[in-house]
N, C-alpha and C. Protein backbone atom coordinates (compact mmCIF):
# COMPACT_ATOMS: atom_id res chain seq x y z
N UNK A 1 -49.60 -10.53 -25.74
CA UNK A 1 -49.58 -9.06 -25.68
C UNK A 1 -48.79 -8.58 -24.46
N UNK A 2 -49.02 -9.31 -23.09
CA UNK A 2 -47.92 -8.68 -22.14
C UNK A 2 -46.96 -8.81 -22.33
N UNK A 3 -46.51 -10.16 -23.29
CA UNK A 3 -44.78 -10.38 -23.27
C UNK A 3 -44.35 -9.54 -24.48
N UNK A 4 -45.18 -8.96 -24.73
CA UNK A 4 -44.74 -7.57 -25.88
C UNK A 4 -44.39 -6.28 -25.12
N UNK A 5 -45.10 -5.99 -24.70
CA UNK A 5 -45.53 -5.20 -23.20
C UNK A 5 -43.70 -5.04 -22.39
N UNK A 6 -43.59 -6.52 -21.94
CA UNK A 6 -42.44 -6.35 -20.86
C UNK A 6 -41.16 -6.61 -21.48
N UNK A 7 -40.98 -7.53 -23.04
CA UNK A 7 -39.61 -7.54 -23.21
C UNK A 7 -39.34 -6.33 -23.50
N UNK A 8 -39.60 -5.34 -24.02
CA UNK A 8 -39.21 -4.09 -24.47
C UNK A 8 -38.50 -3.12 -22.72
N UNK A 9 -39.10 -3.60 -21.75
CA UNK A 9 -38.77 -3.15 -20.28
C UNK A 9 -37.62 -4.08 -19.79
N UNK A 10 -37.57 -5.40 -20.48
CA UNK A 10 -36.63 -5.91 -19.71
C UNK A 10 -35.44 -6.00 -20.55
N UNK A 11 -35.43 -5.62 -22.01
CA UNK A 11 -34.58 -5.13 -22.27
C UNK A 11 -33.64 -3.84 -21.62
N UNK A 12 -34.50 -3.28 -21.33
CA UNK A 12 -34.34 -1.65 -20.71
C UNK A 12 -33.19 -1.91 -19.36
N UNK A 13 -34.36 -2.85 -18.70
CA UNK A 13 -33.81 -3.39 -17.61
C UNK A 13 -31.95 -3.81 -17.95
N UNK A 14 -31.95 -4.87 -18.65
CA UNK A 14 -30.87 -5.52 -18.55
C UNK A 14 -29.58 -4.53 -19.24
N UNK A 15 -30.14 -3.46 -19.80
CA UNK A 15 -28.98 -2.36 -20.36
C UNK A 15 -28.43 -1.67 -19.33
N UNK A 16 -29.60 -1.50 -18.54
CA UNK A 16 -28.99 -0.64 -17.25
C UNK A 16 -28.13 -1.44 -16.65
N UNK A 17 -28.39 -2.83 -16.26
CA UNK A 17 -27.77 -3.50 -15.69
C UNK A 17 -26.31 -3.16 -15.89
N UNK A 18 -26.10 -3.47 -17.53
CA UNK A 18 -24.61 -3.75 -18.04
C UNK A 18 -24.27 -2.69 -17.49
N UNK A 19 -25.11 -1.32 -17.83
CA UNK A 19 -24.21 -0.21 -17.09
C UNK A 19 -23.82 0.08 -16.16
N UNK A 20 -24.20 -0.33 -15.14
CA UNK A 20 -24.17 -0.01 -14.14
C UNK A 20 -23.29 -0.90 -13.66
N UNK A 21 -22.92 -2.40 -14.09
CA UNK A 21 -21.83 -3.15 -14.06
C UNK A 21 -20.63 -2.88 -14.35
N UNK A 22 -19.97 -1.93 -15.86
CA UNK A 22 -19.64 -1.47 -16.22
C UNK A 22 -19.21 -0.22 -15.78
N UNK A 23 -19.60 0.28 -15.27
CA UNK A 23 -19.42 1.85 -14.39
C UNK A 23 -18.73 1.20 -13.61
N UNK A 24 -19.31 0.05 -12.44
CA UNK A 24 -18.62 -0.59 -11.06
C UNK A 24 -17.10 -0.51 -11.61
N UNK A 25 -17.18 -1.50 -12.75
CA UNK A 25 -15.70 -1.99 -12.89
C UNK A 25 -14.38 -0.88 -12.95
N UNK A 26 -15.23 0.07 -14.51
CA UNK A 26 -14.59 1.16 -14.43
C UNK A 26 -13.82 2.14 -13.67
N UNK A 27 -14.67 2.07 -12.05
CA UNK A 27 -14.49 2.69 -11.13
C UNK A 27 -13.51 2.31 -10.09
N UNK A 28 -13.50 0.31 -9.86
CA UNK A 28 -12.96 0.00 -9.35
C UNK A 28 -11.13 0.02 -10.30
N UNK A 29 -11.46 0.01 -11.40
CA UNK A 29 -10.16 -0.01 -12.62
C UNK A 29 -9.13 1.09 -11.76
N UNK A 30 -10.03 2.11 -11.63
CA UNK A 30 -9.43 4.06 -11.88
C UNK A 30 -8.90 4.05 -10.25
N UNK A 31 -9.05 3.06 -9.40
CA UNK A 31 -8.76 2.84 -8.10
C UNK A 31 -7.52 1.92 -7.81
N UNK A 32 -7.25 0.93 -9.21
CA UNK A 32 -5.94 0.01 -8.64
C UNK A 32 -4.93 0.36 -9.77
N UNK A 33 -3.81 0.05 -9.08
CA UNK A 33 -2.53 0.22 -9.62
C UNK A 33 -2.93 -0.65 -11.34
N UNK A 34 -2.24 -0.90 -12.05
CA UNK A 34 -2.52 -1.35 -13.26
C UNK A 34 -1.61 -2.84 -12.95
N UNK A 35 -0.65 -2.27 -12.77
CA UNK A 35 0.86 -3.75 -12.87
C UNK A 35 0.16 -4.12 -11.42
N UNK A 36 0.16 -3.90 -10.36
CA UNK A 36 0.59 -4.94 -9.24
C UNK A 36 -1.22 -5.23 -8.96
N UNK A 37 -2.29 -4.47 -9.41
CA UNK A 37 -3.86 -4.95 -8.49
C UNK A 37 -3.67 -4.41 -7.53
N UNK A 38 -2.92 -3.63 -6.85
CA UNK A 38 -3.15 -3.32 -5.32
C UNK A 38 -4.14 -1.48 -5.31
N UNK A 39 -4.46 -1.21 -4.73
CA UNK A 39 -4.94 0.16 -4.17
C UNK A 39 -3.98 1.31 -5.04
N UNK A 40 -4.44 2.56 -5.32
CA UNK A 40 -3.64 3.42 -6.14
C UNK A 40 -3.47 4.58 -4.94
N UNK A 41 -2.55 5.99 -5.20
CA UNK A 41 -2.87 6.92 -4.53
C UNK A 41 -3.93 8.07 -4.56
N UNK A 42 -5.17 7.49 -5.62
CA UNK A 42 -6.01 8.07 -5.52
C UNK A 42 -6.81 7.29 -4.62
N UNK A 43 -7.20 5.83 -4.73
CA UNK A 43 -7.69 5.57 -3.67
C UNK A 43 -7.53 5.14 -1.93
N UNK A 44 -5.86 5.55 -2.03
CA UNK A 44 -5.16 6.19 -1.30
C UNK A 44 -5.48 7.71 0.36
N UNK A 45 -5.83 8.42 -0.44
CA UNK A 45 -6.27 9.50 -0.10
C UNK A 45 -7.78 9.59 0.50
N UNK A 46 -8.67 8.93 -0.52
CA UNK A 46 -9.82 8.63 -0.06
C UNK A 46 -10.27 7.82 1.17
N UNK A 47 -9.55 6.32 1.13
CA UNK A 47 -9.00 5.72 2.13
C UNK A 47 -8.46 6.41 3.77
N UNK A 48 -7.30 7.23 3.49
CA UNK A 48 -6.66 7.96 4.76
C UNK A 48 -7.91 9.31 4.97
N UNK A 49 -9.19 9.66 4.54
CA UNK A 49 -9.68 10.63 4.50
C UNK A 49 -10.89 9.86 5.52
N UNK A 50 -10.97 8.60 5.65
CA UNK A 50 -12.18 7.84 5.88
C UNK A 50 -11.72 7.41 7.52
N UNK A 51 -10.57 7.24 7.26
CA UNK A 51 -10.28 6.54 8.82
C UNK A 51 -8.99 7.58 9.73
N UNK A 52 -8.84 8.57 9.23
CA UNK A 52 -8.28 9.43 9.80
C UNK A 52 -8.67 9.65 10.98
N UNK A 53 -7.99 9.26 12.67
CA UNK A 53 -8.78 9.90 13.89
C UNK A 53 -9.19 11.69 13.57
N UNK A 54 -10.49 11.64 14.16
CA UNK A 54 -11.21 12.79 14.56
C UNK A 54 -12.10 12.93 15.16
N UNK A 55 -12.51 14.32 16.33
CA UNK A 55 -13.87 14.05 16.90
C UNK A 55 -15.06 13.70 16.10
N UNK A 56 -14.95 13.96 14.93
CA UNK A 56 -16.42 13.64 14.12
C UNK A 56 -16.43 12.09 13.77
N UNK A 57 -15.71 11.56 13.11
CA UNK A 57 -15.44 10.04 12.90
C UNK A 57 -15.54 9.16 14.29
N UNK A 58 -14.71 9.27 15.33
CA UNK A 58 -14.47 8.99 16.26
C UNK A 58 -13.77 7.71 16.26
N UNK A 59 -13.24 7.59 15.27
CA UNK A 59 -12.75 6.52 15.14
C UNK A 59 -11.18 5.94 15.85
N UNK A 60 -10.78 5.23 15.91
CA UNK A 60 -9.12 4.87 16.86
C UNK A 60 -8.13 5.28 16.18
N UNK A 61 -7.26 4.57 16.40
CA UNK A 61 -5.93 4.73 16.42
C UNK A 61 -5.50 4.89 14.69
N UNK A 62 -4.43 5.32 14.17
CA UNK A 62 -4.43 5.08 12.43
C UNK A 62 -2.83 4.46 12.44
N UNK A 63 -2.48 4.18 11.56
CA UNK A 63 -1.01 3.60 11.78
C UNK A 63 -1.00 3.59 10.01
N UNK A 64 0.41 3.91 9.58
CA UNK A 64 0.82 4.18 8.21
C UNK A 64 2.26 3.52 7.90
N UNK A 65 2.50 2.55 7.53
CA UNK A 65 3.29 1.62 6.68
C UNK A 65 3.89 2.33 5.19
N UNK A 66 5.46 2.75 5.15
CA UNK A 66 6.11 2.96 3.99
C UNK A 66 6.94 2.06 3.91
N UNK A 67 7.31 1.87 2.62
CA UNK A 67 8.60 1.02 2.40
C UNK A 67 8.81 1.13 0.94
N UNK A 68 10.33 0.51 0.20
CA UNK A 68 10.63 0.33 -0.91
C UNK A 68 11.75 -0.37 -1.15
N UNK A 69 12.08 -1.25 -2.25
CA UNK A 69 12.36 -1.71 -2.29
C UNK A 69 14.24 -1.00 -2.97
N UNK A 70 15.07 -1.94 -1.53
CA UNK A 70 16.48 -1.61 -1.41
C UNK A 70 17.13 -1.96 -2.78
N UNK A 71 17.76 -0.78 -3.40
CA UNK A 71 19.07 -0.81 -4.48
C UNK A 71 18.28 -1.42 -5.92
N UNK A 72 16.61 -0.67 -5.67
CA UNK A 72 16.14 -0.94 -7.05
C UNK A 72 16.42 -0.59 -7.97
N UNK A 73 17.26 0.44 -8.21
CA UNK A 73 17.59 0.98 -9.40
C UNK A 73 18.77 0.05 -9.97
N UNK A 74 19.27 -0.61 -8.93
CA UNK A 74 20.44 -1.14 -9.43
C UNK A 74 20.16 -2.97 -9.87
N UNK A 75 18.92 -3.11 -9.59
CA UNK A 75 17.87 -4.15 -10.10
C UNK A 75 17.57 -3.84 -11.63
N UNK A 76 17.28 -2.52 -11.67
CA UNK A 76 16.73 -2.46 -13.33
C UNK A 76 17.45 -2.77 -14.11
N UNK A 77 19.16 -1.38 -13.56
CA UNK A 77 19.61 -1.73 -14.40
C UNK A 77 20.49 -2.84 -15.10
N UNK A 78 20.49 -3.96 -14.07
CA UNK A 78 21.37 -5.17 -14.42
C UNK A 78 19.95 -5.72 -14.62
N UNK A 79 18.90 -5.90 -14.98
CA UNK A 79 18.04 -6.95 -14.97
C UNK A 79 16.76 -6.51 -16.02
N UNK A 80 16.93 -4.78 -16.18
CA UNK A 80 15.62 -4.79 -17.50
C UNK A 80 14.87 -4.59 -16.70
N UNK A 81 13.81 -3.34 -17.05
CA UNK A 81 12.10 -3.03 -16.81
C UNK A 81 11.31 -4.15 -16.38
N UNK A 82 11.60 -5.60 -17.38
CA UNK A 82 10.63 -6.19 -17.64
C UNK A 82 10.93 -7.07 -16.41
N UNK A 83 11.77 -7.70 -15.61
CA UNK A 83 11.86 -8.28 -14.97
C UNK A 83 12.07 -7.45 -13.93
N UNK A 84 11.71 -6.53 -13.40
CA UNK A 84 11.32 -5.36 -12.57
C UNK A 84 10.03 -5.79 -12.49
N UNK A 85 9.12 -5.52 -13.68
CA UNK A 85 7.85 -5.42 -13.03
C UNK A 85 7.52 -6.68 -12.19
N UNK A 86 8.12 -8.01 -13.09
CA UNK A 86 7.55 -9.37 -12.23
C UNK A 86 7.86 -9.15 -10.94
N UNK A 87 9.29 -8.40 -10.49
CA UNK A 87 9.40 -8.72 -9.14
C UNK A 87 8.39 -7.67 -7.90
N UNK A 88 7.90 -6.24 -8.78
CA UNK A 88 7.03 -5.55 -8.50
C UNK A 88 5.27 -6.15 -8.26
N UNK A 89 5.42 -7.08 -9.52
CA UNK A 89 4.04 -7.85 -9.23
C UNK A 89 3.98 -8.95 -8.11
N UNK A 90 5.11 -10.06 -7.69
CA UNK A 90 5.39 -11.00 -6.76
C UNK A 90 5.55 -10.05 -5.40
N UNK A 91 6.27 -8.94 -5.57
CA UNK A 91 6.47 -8.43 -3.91
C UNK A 91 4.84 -8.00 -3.57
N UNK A 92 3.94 -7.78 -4.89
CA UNK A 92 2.47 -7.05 -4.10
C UNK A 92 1.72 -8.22 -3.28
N UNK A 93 2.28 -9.07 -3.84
CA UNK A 93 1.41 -10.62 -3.24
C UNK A 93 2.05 -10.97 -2.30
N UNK A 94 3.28 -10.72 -2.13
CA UNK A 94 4.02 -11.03 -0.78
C UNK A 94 3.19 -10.14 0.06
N UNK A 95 2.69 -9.05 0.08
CA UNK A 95 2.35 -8.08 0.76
C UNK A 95 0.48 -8.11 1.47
N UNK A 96 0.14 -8.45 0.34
CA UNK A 96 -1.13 -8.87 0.30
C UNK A 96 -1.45 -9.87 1.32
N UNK A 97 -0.25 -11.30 1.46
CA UNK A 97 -0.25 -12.26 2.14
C UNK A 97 0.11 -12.15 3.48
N UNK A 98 0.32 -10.82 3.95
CA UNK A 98 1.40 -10.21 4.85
C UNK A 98 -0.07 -9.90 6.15
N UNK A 99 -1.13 -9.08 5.43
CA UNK A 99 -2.23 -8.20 5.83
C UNK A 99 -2.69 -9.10 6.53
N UNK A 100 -3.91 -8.35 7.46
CA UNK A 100 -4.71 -8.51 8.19
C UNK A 100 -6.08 -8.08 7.32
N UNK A 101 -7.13 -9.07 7.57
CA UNK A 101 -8.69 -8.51 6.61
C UNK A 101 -8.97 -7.04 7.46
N UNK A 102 -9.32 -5.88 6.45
CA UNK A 102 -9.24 -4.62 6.85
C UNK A 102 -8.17 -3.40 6.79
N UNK A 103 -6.92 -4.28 6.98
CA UNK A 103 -5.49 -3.25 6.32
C UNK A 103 -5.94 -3.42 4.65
N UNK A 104 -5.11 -2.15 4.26
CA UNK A 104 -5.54 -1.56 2.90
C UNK A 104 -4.13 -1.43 2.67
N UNK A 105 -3.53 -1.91 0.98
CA UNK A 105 -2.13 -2.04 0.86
C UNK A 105 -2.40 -1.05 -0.80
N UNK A 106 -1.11 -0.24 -0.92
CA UNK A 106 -1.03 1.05 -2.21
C UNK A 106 0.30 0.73 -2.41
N UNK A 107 0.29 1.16 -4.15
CA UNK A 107 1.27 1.02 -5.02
C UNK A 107 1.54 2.42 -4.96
N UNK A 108 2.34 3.30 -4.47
CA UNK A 108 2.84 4.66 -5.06
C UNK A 108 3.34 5.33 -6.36
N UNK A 109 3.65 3.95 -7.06
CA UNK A 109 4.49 4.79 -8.36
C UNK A 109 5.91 4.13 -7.87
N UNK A 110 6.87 3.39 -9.20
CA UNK A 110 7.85 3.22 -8.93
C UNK A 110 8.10 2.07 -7.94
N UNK A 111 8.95 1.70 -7.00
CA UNK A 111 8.83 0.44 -6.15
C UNK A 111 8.23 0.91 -4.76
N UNK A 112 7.95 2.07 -4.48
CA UNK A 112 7.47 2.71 -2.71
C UNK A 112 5.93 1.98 -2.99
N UNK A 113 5.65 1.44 -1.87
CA UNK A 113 4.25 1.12 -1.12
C UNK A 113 4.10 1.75 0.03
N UNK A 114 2.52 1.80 0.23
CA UNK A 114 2.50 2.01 1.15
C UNK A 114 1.21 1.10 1.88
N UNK A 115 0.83 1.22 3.27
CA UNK A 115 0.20 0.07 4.02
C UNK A 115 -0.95 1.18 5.12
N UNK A 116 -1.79 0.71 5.06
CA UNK A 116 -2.72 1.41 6.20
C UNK A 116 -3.35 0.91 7.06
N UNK A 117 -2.91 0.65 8.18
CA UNK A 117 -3.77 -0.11 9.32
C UNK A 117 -4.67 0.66 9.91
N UNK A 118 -5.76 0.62 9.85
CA UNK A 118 -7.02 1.02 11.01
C UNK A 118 -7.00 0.45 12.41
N UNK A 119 -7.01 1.50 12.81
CA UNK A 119 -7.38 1.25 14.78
C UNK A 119 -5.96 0.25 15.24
N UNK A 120 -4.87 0.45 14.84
CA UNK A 120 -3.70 -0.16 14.85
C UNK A 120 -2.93 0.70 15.35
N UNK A 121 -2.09 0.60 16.59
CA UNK A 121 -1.47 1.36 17.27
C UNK A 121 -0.05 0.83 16.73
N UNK A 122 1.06 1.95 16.86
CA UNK A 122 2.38 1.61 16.68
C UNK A 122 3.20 0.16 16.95
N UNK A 123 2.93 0.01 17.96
CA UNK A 123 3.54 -1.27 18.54
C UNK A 123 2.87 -2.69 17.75
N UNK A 124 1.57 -2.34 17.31
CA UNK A 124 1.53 -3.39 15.94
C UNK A 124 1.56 -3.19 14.65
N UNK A 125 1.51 -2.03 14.83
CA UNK A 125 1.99 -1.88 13.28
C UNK A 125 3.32 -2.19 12.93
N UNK A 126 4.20 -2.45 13.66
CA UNK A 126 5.91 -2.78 13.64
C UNK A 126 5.86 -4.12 13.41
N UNK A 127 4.77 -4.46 14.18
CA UNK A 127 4.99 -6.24 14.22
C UNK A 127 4.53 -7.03 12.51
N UNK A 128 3.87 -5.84 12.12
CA UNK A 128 3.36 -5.97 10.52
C UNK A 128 4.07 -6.04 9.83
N UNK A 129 4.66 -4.80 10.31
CA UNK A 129 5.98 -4.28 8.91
C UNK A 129 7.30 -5.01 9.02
N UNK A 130 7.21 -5.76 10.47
CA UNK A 130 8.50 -6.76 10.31
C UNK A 130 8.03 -8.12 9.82
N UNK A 131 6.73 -7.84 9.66
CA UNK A 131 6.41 -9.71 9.39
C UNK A 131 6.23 -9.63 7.44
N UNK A 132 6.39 -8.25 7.14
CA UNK A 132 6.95 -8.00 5.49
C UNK A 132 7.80 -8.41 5.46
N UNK A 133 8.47 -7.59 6.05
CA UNK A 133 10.53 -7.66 5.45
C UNK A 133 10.40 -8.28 5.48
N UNK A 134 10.14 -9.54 6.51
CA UNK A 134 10.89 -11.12 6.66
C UNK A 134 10.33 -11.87 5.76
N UNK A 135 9.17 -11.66 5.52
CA UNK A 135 8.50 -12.02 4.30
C UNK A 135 9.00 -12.14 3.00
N UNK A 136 9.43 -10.85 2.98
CA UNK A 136 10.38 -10.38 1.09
C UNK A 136 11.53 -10.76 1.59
N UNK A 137 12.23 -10.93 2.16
CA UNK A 137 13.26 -11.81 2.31
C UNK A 137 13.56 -13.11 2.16
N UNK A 138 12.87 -13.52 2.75
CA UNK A 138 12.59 -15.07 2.67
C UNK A 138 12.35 -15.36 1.28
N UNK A 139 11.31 -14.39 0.28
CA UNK A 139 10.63 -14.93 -0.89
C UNK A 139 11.73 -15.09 -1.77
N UNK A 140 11.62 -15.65 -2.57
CA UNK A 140 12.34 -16.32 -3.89
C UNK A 140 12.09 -15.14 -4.75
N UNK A 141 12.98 -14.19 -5.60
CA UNK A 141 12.41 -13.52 -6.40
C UNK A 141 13.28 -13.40 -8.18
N UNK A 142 12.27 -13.59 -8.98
CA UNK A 142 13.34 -13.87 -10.64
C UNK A 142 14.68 -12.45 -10.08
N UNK A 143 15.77 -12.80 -10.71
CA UNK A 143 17.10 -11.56 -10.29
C UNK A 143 17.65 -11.07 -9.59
N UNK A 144 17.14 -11.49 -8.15
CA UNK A 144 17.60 -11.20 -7.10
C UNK A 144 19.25 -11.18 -6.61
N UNK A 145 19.78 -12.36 -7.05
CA UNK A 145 21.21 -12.37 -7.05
C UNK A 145 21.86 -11.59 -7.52
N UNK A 146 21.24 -10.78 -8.41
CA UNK A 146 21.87 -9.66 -8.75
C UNK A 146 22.47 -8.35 -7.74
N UNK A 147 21.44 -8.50 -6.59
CA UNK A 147 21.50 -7.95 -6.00
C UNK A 147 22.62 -7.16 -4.78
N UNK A 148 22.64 -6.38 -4.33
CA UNK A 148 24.38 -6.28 -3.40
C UNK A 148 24.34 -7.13 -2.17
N UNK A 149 23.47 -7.78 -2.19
CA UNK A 149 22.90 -8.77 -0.71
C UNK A 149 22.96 -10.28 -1.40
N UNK A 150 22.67 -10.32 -2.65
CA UNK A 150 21.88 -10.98 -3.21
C UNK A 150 20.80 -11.99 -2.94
N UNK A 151 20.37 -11.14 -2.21
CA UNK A 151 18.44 -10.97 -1.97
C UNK A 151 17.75 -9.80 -2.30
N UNK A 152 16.58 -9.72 -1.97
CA UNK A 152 15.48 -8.36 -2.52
C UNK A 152 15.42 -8.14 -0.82
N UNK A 153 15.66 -7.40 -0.50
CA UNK A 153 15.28 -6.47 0.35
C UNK A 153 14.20 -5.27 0.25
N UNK A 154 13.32 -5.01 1.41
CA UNK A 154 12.89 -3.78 1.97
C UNK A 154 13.51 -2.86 2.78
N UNK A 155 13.08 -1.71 2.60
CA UNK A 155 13.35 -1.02 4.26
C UNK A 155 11.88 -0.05 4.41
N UNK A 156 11.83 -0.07 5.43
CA UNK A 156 10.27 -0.13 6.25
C UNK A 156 10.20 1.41 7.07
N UNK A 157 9.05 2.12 7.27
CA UNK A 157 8.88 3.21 8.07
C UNK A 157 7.57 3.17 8.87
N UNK A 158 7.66 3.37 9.50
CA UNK A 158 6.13 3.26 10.51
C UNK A 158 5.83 4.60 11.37
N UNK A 159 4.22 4.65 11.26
CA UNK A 159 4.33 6.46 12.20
C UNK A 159 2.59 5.72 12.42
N UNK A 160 2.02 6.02 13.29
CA UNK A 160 0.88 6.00 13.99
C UNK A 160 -0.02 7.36 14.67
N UNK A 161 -1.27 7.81 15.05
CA UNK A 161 -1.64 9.11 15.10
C UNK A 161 -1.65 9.35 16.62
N UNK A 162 -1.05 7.67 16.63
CA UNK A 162 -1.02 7.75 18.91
C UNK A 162 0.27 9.17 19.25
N UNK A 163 0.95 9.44 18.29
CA UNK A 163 2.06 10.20 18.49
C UNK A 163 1.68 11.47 18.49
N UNK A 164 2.40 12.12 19.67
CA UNK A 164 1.69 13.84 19.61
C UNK A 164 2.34 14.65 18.91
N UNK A 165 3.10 14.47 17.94
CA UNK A 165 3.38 15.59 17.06
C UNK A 165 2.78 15.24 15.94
N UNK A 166 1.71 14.17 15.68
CA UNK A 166 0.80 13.87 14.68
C UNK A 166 -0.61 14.03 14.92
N UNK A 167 -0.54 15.57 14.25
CA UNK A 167 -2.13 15.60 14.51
C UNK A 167 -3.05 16.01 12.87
N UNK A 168 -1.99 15.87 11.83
CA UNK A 168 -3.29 15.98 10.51
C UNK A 168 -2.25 14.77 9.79
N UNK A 169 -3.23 14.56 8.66
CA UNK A 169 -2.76 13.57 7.75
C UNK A 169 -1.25 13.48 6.91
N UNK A 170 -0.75 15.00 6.71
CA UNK A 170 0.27 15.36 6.46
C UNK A 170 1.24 14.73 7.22
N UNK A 171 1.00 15.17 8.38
CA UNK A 171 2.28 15.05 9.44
C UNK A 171 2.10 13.66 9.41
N UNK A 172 1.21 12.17 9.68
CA UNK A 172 1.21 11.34 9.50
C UNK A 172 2.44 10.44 8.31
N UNK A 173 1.84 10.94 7.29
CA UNK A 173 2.91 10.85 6.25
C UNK A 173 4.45 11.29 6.06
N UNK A 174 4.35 12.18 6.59
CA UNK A 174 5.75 12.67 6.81
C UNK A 174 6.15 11.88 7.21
N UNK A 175 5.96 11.93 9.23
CA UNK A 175 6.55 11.01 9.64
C UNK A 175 6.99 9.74 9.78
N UNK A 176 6.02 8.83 9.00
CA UNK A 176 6.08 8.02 8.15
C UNK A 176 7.58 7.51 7.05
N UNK A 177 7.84 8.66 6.62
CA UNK A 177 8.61 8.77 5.38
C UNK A 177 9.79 8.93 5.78
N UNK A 178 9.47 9.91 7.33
CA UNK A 178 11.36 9.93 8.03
C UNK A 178 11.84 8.66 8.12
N UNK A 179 10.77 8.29 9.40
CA UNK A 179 11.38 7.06 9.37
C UNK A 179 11.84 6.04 8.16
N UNK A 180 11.02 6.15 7.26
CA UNK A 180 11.92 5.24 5.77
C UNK A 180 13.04 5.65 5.90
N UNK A 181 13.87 6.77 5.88
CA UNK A 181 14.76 7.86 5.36
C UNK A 181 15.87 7.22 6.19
N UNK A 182 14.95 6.75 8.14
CA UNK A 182 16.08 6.56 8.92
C UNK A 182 16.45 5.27 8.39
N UNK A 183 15.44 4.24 8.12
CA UNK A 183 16.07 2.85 7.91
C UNK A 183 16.97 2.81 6.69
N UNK A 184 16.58 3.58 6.10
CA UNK A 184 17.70 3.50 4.49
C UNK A 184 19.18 3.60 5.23
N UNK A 185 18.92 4.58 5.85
CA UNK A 185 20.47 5.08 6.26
C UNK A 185 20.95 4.45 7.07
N UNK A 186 20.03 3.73 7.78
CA UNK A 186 21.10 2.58 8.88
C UNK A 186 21.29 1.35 8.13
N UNK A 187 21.16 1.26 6.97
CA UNK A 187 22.03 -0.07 6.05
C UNK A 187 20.61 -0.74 5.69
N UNK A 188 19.23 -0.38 5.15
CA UNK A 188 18.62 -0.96 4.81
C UNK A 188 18.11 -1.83 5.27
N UNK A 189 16.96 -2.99 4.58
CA UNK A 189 16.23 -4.20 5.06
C UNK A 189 16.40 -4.17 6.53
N UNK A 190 15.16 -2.95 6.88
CA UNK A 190 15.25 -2.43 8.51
C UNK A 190 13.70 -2.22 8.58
N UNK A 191 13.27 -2.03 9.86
CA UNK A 191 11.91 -1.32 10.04
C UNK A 191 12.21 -0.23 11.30
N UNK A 192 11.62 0.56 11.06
CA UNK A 192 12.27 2.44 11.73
C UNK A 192 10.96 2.48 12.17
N UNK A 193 10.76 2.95 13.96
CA UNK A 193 9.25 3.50 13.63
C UNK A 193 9.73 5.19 14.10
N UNK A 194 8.61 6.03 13.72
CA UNK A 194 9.00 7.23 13.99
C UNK A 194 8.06 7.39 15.45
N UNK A 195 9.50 7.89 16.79
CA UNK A 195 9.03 7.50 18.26
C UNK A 195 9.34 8.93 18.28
N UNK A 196 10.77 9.30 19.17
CA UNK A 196 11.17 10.42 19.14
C UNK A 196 12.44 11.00 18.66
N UNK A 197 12.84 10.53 17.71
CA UNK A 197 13.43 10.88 17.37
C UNK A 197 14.02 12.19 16.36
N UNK A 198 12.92 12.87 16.06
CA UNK A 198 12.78 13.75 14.91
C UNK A 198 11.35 14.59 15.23
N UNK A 199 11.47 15.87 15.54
CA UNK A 199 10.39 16.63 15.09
C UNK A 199 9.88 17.27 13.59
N UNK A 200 8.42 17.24 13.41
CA UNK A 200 8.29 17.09 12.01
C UNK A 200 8.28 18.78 12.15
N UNK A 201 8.66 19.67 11.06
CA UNK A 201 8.34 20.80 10.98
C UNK A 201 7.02 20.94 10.60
C-alpha cells in the first residue's frame, strides 16, 4: 500500500525533474551561438551587465576584446559558406584555448567576436589578444591559402574601464571597436589598444 502511495509521487517527482532539466538546457541553448558553442550577444549583455565596474558591484577593472576575421568576405567567396563555417567553428576553439578560467568568449554574428576579461586591466588584456592572433596564425585552417596572406588572419581591438573617457558600457564598446577600426587600417593581423588616441563622442 505505501509503494502505491509513493510511485504515483515519484513519478511526479521525476517529471519535474525532466523539466526542469529541460528548461536548464533550453536556456543554456537560447545563450550560445548555434555554429561555434561559444556565448551569444544576448548572453553577452547580461554578462557585461554583471561585471561592469560600479560603486554598487564594486567590482575591478573590465577589459573588452574585439576582433574579426581579415578579408573574410573574400574567404567565402573563393571558398563557399560551408567551408566558412568550419573555419568559424576551428577559430572558436582556437579562442577558447587562448582564455583564462573566468574570461567569457561571444560570437557576434558573422566572423566579429568578442572577449571579456574581468578585473583585467589593459596591459593584460593586450597580452591576451596577442596570444590570439598568434594563435590563429599559427593554426592550420581548411582554405586558408586562399587567402591574400595566405593565412587566416585577425585584427584585434582592446579598450579597458581603467580609461577615463570610459565610464558606461557603451563607451566601453565603442572604444573597443575604434580600436578594431585602427588595426584594420594599419594593414591588419594587428592588436590596437584604445590609449589616447581618439576621443569617443
Amino acid at each position: 500500500m505505501d509503494t502505491e502511495n509513493i510511485l504515483p509521487l515519484a513519478n511526479q517527482a521525476a517529471i519535474a525533474l525532466d523539466h526542469a532539466n529541460l528548461y536548464e538546457q533550453i536556456e543554456e541553448m537560447a545563450l550560445r551561438d548555434g555554429l561555434t558553442g561559444l556565448l551569444n550577444q544576448r548572453a553577452f549583455q547580461t554578462i557585461l551587465n554583471e561585471h561592469f565596474p560600479s560603486e554598487e558591484n564594486g567590482v575591478g577593472p573590465l577589459s573588452l576584446i574585439i576582433f574579426d576575421i581579415d578579408f573574410f568576405k573574400i574567404f567565402n567567396d573563393k571558398n563557399g559558406h560551408l567551408l566558412g563555417n568550419e573555419v568559424l567553428m576551428k577559430l572558436a576553439r582556437v579562442i577558447v584555448n587562448s582564455l583564462r578560467s573566468g574570461d567569457f568568449s561571444f560570437r557576434f554574428g558573422g566572423e566579429e567576436f568578442v572577449i571579456l576579461l574581468p578585473g583585467t586591466y589593459l596591459e593584460q588584456a593586450e597580452v591576451i589578444a596577442e596570444t590570439i592572433r598568434l594563435n590563429v596564425e599559427k593554426e592550420s585552417f581548411p582554405g586558408e591559402t586562399t587567402q591574400p596572406n595566405g593565412t587566416l588572419t585577425v585584427s584585434i581591438g582592446t579598450a579597458c574601464t581603467d580609461h577615463s573617457a570610459i565610464t558606461t558600457k557603451n563607451e566601453l564598446i565603442e572604444a573597443a571597436d575604434q580600436a578594431l577600426y585602427k588595426a584594420k587600417n594599419a594593414g591588419k593581423n594587428s592588436v590596437v589598444s584604445f590609449k589616447e588616441f581618439v576621443n569617443i563622442d
